[in-house]
C-alpha atoms as a PDB file:
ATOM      1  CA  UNK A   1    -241.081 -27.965  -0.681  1.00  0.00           C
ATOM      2  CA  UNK A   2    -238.952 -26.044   0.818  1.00  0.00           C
ATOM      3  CA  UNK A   3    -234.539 -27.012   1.426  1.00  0.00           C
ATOM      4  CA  UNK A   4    -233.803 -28.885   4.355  1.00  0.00           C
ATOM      5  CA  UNK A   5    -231.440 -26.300   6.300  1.00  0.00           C
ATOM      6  CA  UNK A   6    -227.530 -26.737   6.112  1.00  0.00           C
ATOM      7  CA  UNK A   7    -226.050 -28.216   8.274  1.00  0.00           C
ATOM      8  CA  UNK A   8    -223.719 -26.104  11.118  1.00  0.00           C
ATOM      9  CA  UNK A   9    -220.267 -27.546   9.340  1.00  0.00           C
ATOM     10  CA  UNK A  10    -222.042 -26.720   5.873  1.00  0.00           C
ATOM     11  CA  UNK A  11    -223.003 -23.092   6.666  1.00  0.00           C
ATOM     12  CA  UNK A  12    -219.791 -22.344   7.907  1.00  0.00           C
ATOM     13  CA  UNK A  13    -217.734 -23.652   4.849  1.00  0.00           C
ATOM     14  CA  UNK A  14    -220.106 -21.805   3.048  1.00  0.00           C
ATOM     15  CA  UNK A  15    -218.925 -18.597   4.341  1.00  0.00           C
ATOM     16  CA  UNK A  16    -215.526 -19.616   4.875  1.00  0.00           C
ATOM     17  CA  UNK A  17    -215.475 -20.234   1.162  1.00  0.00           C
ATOM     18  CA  UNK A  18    -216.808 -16.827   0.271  1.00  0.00           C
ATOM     19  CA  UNK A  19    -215.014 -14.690   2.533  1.00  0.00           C
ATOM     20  CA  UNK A  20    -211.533 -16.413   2.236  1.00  0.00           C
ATOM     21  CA  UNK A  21    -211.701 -16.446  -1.443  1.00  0.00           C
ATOM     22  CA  UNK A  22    -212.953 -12.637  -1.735  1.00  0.00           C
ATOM     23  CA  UNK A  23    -211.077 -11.461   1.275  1.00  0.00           C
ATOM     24  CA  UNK A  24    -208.224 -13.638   1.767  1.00  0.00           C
ATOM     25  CA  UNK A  25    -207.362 -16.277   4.138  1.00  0.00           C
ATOM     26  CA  UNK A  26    -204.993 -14.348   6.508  1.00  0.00           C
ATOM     27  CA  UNK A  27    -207.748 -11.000   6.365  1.00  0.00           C
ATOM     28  CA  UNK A  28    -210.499 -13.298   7.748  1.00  0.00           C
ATOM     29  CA  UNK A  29    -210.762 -14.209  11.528  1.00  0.00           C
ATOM     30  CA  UNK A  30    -212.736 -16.450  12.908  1.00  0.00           C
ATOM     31  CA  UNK A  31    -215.267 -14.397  14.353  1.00  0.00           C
ATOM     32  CA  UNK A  32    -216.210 -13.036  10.957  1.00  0.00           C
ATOM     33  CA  UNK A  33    -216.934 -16.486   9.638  1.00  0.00           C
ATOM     34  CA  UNK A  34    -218.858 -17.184  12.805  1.00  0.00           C
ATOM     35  CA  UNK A  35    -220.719 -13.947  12.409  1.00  0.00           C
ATOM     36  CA  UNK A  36    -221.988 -14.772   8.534  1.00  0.00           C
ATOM     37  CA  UNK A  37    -222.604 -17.997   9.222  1.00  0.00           C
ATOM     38  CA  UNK A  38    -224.736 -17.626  11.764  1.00  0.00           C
ATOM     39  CA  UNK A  39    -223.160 -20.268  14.412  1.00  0.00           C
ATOM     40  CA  UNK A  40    -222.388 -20.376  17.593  1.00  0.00           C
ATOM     41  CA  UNK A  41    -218.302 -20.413  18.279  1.00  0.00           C
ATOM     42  CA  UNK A  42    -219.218 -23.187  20.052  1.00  0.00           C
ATOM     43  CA  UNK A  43    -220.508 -24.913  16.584  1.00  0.00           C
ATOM     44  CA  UNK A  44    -217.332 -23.858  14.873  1.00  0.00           C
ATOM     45  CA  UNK A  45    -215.052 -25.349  16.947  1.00  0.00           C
ATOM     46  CA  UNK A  46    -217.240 -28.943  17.754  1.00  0.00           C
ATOM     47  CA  UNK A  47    -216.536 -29.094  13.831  1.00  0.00           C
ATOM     48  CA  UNK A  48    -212.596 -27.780  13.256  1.00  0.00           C
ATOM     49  CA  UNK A  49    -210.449 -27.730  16.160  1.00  0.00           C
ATOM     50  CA  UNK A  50    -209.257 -24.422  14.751  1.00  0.00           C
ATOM     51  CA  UNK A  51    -208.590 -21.895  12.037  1.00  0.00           C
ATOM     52  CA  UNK A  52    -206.030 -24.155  10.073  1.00  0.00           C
ATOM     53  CA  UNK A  53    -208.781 -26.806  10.187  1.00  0.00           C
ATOM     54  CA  UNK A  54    -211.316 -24.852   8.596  1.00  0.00           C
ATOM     55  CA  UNK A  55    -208.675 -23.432   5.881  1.00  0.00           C
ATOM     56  CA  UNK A  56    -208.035 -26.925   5.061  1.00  0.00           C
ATOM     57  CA  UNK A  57    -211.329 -28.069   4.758  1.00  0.00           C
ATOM     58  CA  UNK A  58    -212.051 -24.848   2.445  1.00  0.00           C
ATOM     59  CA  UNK A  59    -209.259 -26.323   0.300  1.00  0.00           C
ATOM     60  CA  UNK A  60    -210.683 -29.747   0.036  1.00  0.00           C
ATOM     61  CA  UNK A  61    -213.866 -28.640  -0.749  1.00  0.00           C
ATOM     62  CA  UNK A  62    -212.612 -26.415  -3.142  1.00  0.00           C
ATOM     63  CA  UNK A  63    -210.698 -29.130  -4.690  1.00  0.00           C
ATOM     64  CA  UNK A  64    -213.734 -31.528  -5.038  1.00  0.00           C
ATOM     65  CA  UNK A  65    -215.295 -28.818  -6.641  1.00  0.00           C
ATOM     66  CA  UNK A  66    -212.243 -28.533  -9.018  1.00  0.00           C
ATOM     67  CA  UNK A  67    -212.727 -32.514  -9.857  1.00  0.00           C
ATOM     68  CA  UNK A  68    -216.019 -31.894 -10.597  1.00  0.00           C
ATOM     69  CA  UNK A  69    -215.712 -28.900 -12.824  1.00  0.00           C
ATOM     70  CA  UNK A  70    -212.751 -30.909 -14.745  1.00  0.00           C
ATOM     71  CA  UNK A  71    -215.212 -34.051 -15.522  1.00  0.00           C
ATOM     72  CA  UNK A  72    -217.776 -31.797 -16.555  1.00  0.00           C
ATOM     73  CA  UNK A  73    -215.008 -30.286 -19.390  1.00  0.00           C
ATOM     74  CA  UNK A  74    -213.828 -33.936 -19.840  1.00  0.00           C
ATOM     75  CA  UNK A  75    -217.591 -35.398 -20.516  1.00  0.00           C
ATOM     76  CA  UNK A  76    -217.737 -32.492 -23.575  1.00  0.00           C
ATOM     77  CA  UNK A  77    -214.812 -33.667 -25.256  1.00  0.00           C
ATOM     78  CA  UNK A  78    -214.903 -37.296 -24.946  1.00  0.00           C
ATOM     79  CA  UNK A  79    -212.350 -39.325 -26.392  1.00  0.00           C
ATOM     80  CA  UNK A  80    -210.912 -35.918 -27.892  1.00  0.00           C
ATOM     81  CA  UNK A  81    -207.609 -35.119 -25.220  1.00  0.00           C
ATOM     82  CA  UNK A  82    -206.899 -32.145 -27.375  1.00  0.00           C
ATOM     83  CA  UNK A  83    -209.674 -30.507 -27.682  1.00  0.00           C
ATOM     84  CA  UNK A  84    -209.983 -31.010 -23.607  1.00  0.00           C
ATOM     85  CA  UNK A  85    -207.069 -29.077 -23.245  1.00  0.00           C
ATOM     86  CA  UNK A  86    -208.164 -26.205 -25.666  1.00  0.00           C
ATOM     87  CA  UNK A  87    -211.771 -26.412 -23.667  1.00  0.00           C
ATOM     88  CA  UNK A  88    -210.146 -26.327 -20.825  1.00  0.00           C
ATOM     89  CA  UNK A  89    -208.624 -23.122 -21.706  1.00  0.00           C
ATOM     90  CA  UNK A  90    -211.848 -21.493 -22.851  1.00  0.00           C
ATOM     91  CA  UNK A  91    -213.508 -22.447 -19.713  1.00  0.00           C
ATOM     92  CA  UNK A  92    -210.201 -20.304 -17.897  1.00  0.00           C
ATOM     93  CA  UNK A  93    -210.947 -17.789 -20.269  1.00  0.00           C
ATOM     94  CA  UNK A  94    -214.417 -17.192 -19.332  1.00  0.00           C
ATOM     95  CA  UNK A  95    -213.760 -17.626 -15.382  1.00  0.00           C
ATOM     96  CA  UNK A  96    -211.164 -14.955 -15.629  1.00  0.00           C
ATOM     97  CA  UNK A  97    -213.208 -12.309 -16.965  1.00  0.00           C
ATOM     98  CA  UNK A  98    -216.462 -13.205 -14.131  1.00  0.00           C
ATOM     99  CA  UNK A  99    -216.435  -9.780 -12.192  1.00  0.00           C
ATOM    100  CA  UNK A 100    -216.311 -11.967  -8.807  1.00  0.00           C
ATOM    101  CA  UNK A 101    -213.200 -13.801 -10.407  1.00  0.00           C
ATOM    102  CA  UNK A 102    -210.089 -13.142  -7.207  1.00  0.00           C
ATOM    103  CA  UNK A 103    -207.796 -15.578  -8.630  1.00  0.00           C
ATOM    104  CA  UNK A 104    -207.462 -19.249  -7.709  1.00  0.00           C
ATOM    105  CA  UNK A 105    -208.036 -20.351  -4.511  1.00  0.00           C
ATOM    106  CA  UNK A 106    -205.186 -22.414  -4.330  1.00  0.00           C
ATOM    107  CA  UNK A 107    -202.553 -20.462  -5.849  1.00  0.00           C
ATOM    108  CA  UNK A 108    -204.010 -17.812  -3.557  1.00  0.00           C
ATOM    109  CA  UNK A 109    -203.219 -19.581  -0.423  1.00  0.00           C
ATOM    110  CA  UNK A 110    -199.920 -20.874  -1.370  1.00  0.00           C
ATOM    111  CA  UNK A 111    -199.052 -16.994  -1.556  1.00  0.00           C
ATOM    112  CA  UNK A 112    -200.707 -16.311   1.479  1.00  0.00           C
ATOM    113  CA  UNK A 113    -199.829 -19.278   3.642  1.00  0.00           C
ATOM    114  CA  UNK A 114    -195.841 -19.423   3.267  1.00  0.00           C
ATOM    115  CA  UNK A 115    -194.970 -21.761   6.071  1.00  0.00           C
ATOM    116  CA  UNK A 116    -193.795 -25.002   4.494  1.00  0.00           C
ATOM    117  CA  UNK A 117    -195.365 -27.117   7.558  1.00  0.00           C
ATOM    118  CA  UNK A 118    -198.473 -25.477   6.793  1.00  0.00           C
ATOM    119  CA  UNK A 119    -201.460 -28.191   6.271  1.00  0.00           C
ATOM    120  CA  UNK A 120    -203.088 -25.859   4.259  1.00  0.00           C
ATOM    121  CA  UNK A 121    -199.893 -24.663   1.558  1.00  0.00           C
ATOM    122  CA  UNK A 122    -199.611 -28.504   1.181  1.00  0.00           C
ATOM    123  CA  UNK A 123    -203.012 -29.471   0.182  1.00  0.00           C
ATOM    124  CA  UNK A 124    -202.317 -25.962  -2.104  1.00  0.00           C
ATOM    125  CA  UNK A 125    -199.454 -27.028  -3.685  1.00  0.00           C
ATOM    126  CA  UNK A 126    -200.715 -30.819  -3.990  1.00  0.00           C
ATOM    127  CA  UNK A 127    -203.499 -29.452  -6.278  1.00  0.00           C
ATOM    128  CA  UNK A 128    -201.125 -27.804  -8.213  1.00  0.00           C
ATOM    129  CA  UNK A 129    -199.083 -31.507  -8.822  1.00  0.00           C
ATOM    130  CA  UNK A 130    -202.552 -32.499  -9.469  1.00  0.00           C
ATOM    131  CA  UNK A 131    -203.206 -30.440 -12.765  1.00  0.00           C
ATOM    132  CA  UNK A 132    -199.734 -30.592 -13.591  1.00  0.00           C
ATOM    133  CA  UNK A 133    -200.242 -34.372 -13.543  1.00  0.00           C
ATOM    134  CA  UNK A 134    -204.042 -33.878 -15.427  1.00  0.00           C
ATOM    135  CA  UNK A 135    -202.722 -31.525 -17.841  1.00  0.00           C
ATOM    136  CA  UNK A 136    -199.262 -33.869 -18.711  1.00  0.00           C
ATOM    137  CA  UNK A 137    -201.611 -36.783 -18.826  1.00  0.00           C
ATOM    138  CA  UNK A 138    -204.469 -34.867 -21.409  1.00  0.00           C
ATOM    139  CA  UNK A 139    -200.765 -33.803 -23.372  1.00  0.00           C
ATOM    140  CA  UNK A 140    -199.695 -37.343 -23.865  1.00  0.00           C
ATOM    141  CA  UNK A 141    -202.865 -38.928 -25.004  1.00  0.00           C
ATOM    142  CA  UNK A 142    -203.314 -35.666 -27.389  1.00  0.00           C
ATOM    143  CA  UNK A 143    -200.048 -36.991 -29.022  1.00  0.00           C
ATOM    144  CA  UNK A 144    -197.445 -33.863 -27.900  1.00  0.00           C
ATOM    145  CA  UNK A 145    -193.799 -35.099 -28.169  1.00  0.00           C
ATOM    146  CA  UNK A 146    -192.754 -33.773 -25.031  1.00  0.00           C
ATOM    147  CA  UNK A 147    -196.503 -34.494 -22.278  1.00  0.00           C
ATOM    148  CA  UNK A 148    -194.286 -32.934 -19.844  1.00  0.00           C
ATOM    149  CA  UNK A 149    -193.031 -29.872 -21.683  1.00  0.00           C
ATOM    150  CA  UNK A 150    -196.144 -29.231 -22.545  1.00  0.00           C
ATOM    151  CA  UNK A 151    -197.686 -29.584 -19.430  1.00  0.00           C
ATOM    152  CA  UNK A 152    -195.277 -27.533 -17.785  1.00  0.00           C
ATOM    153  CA  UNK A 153    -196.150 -24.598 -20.149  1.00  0.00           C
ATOM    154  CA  UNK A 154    -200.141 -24.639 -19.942  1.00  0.00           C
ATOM    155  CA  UNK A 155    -199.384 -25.025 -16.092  1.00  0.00           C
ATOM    156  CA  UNK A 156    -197.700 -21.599 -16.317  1.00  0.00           C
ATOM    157  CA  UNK A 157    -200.053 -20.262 -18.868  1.00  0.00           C
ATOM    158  CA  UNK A 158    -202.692 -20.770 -16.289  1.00  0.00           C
ATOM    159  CA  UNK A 159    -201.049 -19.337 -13.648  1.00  0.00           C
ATOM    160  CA  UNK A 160    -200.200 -16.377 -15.662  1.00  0.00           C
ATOM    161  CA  UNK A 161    -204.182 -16.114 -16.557  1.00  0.00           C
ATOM    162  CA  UNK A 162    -205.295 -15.939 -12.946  1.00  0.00           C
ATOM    163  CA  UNK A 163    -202.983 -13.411 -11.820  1.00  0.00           C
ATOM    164  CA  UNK A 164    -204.162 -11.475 -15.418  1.00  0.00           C
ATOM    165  CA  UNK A 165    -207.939 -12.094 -14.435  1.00  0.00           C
ATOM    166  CA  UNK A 166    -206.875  -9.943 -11.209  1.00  0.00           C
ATOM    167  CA  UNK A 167    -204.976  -7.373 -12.537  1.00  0.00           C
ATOM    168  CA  UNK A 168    -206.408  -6.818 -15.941  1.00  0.00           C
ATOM    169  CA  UNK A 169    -210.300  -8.207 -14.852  1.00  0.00           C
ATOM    170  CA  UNK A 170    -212.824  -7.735 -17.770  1.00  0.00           C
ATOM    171  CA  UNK A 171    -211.337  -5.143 -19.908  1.00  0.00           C
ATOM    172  CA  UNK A 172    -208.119  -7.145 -20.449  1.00  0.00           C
ATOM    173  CA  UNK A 173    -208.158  -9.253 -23.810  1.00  0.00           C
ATOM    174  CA  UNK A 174    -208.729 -12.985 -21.893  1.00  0.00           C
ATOM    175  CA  UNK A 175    -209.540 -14.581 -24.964  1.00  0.00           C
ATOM    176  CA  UNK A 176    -205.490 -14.496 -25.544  1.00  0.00           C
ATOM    177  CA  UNK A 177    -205.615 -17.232 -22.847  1.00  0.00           C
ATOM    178  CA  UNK A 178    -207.409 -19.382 -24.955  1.00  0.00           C
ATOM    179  CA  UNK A 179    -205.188 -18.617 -28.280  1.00  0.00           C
ATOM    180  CA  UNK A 180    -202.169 -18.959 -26.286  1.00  0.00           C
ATOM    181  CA  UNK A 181    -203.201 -22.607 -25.212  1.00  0.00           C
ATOM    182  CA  UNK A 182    -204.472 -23.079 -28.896  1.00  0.00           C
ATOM    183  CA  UNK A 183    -201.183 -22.092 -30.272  1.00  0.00           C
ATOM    184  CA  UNK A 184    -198.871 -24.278 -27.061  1.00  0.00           C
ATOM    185  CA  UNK A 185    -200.818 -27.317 -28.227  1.00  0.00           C
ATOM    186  CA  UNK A 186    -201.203 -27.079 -31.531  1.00  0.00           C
ATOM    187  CA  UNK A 187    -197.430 -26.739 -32.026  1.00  0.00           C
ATOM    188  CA  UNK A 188    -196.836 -29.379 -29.556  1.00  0.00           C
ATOM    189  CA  UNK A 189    -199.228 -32.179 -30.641  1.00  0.00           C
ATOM    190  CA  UNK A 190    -199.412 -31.104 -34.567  1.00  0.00           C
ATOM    191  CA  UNK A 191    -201.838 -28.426 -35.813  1.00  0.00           C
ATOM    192  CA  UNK A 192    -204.704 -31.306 -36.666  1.00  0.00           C
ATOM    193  CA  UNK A 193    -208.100 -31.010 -34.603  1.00  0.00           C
END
């Protein structure tokens, strides 16, 4: 039996997705979204009143899709916080070194989209609160003396890993991601699994 077709709003969040994220947000106008999604501007616009709209919505979906990925790493390590946050960095590892890998999305846009008042920089940034908040949370019940501390340094860690991913891409050594999170959290919650 054969998929029921996307929807018009589906399809073109679809492409949105792939062409912002390979692209970049600011390279990629509207009529090139229209054009590999196969709407009508017409259909674009009944859906998001305009670019920003769309960006946003890109976000949002992307976050979901964040959420998602993060319970999946939380329902392998359950009732384990620390080896989470070591998964968690082995996941990044692996994502880094995918030859499609451009980065994150949403550090991506908060580079790209510098206008505070920007919808889209704030949903950005708001993610990145988000894992700050995940990560500090994961460091406290792993049993680090200083959640926030620690936090604060996977939070750059990662950072630092998707800008590698982009400049470095598969013949950098990403597994030092991983070690380097190994190594933050073992000295800050004690070097017992």
């Amino acid at each position: 039996m054969a998929e029921p077709r996307k929807s018009a709003r589906e399809r073109i969040l679809d492409a949105a997705a792939e062409l912002f994220y390979r692209e970049g947000i600011r390279a990629v106008g509207i009529d090139t979204v229209i054009a590999q999604s196969g709407v009508a501007k017409m259909s674009l616009y009944r859906n998001f009143a305009s670019k920003d709209d769309l960006v946003c919505a890109y976000l949002e979906r992307s976050a979901q899709a964040h959420a998602r990925w993060w319970d999946r790493m939380a329902a392998r390590h359950p009732d384990d916080p620390k080896g989470l946050l070591k998964g968690l960095f082995v996941a990044l590892s692996h994502w880094i070194a995918h030859p499609e890998f451009q980065g994150c999305p949403f550090t991506n846009a908060a580079a790209e989209l510098r206008d505070p008042a920007n919808p889209a920089r704030a949903l950005a940034l708001a993610q990145k609160r988000a894992v700050r908040e995940r990560l500090r949370a994961l460091a406290a019940a792993a049993g680090a003396a200083d959640p926030d501390r620690l936090a604060a340094h996977l939070q750059v860690l990662m950072e630092g890993a998707y800008s590698a991913g982009q400049t470095l891409g598969v013949d950098g050594d990403v597994g030092a991601v991983a070690s380097a999170a190994a190594a933050l959290i073992d000295a800050a919650c004690g070097e017992s699994a």
